[in-house]
N, C-alpha and C. Protein backbone atom coordinates (compact mmCIF):
# COMPACT_ATOMS: atom_id res chain seq x y z
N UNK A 1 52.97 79.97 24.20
CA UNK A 1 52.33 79.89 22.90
C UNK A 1 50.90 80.44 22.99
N UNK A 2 50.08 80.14 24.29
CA UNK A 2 48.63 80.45 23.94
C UNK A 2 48.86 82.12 24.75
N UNK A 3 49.86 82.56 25.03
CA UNK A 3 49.96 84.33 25.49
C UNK A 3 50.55 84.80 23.89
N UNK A 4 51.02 84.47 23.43
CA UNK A 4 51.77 84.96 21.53
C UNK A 4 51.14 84.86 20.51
N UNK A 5 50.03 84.43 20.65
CA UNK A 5 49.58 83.69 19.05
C UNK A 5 48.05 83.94 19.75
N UNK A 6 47.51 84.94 19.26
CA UNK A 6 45.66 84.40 19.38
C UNK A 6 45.15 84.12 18.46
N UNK A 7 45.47 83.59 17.42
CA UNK A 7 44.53 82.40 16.48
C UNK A 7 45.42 80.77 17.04
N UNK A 8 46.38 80.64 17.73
CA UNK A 8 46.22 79.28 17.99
C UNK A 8 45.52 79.33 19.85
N UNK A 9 45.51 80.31 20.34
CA UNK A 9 44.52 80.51 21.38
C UNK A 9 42.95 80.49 21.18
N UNK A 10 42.53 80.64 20.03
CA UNK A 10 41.18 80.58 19.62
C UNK A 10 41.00 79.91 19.52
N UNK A 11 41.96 78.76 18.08
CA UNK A 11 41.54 77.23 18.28
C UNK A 11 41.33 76.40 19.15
N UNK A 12 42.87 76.86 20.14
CA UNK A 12 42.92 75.85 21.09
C UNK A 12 41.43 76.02 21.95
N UNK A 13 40.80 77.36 22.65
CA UNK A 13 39.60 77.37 23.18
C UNK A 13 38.49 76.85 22.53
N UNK A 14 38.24 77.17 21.04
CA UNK A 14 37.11 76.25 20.54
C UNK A 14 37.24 74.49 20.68
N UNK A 15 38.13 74.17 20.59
CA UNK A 15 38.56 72.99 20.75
C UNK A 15 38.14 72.09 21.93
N UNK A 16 38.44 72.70 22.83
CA UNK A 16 37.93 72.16 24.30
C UNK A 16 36.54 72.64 24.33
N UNK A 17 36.55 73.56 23.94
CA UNK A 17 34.85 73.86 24.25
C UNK A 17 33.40 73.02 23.14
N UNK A 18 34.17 72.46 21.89
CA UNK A 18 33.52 71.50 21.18
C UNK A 18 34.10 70.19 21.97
N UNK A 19 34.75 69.50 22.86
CA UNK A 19 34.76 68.49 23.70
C UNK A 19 34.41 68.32 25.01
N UNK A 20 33.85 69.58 25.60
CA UNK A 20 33.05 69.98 26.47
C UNK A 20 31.48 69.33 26.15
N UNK A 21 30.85 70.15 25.17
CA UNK A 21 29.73 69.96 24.69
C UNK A 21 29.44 68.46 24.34
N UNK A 22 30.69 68.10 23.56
CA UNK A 22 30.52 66.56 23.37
C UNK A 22 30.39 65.07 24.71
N UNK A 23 31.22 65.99 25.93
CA UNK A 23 30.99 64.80 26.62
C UNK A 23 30.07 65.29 27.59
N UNK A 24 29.42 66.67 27.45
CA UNK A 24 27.75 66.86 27.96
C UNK A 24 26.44 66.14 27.12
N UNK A 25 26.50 65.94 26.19
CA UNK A 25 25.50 65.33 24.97
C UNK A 25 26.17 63.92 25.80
N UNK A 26 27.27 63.31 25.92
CA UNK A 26 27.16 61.82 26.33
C UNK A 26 26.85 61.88 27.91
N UNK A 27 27.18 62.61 28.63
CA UNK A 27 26.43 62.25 29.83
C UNK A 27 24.95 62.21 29.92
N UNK A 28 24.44 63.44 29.53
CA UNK A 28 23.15 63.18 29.15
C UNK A 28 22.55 62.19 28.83
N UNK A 29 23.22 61.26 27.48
CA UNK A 29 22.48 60.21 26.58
C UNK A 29 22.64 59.23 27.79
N UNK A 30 23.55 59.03 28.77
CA UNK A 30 24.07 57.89 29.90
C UNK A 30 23.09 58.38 30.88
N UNK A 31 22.43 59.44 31.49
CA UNK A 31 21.55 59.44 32.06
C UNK A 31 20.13 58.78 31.58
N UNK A 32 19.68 59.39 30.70
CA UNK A 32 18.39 59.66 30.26
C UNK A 32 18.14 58.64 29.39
N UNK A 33 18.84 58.03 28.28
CA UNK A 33 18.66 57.22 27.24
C UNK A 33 18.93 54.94 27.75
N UNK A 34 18.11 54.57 27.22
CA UNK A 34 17.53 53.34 27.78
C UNK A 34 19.26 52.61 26.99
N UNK A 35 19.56 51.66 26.96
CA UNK A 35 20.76 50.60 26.86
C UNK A 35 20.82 50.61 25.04
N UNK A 36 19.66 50.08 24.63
CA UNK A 36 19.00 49.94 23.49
C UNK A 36 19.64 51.25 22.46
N UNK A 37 18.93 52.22 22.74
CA UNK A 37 19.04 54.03 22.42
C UNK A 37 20.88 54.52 22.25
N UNK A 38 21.23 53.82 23.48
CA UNK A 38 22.67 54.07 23.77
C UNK A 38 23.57 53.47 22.75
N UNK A 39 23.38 52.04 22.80
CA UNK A 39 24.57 51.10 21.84
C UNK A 39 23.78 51.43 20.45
N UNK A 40 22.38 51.73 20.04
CA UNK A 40 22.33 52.25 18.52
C UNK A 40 22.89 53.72 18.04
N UNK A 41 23.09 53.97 19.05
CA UNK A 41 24.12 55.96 18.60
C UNK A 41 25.27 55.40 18.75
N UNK A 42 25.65 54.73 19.81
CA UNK A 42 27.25 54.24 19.55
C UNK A 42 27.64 53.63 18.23
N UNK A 43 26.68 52.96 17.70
CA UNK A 43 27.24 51.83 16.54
C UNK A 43 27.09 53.10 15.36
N UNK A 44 26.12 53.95 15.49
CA UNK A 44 26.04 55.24 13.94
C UNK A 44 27.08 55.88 14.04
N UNK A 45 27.53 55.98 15.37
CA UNK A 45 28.83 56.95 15.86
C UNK A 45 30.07 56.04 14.98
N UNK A 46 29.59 55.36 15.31
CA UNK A 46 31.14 54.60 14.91
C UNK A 46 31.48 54.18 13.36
N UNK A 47 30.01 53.98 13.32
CA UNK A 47 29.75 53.90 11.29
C UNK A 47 30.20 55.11 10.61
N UNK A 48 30.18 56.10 11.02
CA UNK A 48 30.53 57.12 10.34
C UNK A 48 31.68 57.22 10.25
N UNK A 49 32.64 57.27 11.33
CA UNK A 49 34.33 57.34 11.70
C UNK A 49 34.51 56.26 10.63
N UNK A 50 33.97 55.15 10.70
CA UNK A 50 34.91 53.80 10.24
C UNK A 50 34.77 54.39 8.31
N UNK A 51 33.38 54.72 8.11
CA UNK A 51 33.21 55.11 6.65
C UNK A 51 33.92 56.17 5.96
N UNK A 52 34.32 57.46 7.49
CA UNK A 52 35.56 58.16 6.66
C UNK A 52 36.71 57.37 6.37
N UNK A 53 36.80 56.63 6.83
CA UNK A 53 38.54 56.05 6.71
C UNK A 53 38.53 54.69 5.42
N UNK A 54 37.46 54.84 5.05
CA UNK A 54 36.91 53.86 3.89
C UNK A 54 36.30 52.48 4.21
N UNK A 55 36.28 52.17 5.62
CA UNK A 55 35.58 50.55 6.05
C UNK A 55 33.99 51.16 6.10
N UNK A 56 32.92 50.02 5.50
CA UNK A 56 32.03 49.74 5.81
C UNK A 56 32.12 48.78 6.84
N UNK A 57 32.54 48.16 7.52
CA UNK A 57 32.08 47.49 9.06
C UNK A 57 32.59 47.83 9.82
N UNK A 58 32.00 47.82 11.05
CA UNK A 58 32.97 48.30 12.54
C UNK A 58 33.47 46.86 12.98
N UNK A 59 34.68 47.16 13.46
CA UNK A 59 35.42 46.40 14.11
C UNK A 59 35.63 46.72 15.61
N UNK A 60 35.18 46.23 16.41
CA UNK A 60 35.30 47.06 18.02
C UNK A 60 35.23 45.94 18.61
N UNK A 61 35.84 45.44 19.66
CA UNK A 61 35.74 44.69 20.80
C UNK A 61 34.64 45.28 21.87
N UNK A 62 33.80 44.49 22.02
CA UNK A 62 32.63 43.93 23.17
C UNK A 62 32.97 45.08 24.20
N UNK A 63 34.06 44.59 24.79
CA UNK A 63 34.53 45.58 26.13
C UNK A 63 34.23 46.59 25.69
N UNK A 64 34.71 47.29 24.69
CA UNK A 64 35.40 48.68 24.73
C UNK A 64 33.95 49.09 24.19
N UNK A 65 32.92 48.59 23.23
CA UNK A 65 31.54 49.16 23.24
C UNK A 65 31.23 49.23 24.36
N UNK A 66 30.93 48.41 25.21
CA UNK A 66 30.24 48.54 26.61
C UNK A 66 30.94 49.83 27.14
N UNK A 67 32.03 50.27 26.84
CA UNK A 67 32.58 51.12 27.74
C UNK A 67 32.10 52.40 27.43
N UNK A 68 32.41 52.36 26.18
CA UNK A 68 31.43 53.97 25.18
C UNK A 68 30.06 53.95 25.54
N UNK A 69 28.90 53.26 25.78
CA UNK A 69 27.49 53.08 26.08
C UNK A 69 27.29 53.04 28.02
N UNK A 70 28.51 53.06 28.36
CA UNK A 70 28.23 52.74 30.01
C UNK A 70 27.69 51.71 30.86
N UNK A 71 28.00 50.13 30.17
CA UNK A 71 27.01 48.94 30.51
C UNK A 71 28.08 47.91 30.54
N UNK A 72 27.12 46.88 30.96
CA UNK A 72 28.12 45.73 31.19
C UNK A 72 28.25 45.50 29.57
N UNK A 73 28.96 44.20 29.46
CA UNK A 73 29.63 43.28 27.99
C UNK A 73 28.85 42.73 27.98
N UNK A 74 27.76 41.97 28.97
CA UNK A 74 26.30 41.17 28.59
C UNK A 74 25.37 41.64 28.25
N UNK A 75 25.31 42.98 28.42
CA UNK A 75 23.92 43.65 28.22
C UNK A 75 24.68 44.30 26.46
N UNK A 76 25.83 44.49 26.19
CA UNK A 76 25.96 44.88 24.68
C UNK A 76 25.90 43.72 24.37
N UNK A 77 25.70 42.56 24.43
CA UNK A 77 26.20 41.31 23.12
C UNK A 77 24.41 41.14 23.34
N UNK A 78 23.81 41.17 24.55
CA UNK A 78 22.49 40.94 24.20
C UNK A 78 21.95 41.82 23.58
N UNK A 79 22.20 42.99 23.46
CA UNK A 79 21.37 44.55 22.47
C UNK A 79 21.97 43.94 21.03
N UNK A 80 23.08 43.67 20.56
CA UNK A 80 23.56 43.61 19.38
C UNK A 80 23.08 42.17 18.74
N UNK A 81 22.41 41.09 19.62
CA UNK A 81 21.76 40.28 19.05
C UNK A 81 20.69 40.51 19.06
N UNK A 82 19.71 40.99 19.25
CA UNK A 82 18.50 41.69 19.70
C UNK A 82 18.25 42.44 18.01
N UNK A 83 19.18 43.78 17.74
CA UNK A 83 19.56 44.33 16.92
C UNK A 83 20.01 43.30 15.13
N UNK A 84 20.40 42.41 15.83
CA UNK A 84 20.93 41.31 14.50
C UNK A 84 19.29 40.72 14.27
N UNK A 85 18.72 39.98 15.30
CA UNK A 85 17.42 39.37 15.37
C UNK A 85 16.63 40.43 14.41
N UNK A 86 16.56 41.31 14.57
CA UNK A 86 15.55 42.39 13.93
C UNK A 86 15.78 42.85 12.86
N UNK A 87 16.71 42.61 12.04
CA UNK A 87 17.49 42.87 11.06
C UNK A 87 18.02 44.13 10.75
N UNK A 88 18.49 45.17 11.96
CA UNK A 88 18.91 46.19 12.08
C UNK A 88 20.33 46.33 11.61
N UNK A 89 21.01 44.92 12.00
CA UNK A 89 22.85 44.97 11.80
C UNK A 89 23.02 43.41 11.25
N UNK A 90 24.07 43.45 10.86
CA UNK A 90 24.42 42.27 10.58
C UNK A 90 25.81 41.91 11.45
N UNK A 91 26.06 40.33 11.50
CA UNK A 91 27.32 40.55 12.09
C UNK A 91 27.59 39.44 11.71
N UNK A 92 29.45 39.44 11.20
CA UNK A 92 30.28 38.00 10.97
C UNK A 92 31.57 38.37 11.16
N UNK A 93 31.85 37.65 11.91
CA UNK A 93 33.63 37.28 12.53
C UNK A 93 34.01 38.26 13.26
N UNK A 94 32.80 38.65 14.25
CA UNK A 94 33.16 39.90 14.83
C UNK A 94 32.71 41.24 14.41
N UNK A 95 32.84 41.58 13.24
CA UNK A 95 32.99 42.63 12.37
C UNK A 95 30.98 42.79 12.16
N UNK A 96 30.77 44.45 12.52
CA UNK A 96 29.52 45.02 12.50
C UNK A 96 29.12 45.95 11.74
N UNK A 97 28.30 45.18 10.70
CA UNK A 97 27.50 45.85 9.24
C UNK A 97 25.93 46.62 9.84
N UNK A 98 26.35 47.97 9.50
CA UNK A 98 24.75 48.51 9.87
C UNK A 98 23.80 48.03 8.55
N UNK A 99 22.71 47.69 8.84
CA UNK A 99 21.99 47.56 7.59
C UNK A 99 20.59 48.68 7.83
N UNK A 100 20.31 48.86 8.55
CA UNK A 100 19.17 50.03 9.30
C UNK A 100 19.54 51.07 9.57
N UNK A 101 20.20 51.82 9.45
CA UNK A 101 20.81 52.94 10.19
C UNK A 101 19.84 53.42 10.29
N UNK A 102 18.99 54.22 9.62
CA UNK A 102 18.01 55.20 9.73
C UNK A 102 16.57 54.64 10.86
N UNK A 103 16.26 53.75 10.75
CA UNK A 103 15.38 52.87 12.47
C UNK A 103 16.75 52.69 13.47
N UNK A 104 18.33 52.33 13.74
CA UNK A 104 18.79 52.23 14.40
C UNK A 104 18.38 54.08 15.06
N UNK A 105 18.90 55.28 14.16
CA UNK A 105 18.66 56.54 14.86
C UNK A 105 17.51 56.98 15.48
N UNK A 106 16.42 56.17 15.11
CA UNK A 106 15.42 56.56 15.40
C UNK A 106 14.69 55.58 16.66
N UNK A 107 15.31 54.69 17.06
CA UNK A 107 14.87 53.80 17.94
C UNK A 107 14.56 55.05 19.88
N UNK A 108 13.32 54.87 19.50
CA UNK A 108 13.03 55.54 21.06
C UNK A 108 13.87 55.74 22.49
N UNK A 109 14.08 56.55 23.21
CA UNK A 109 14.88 56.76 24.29
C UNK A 109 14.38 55.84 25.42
């Protein structure tokens, strides 16, 4: 298929090469960017996905944030109360309301 067809050979190369770039921008942010910096792009990251599909709150298990940000599960439940304390997010029954987005993006590296 990708020797017969060069428009699904094009896609298919842009394709990997926009998921290339994407998990260079996250290694980067896992080097360079402080815990804080990390789980507030994860949570905008995720606000956006959840808002195409029509939810305003994220629903994500603990683990699996920590896993997207590169940290333990104690150091996300302490950023996301930290984040609640400050009135950046809100949170009930699990379920995570941005109320700041625009200071969450902008929170220093």
């Amino acid at each position: 298929m990708l020797h017969n067809n060069r428009d699904f050979s094009a896609a298919f190369i842009k394709m990997l090469a926009n998921n290339i770039q994407e998990k260079e921008e996250q290694l980067l942010s896992l080097a360079y960017n402080s815990i804080r910096k990390r789980v507030a792009e994860a949570l905008v990251t995720l606000q956006e996905k959840y808002e195409q599909e029509g939810q305003p709150e994220i629903s994500i298990l603990r683990d699996d944030l920590a896993s997207m940000v590169g940290t333990a599960k104690e150091s996300v439940i302490r950023t996301l109360t930290d984040f609640k304390n400050e009135g950046l997010i809100k949170v009930e029954q699990g379920r995570i309301t941005i109320l700041r987005k625009h200071q969450l993006q902008d929170l220093p590296g």
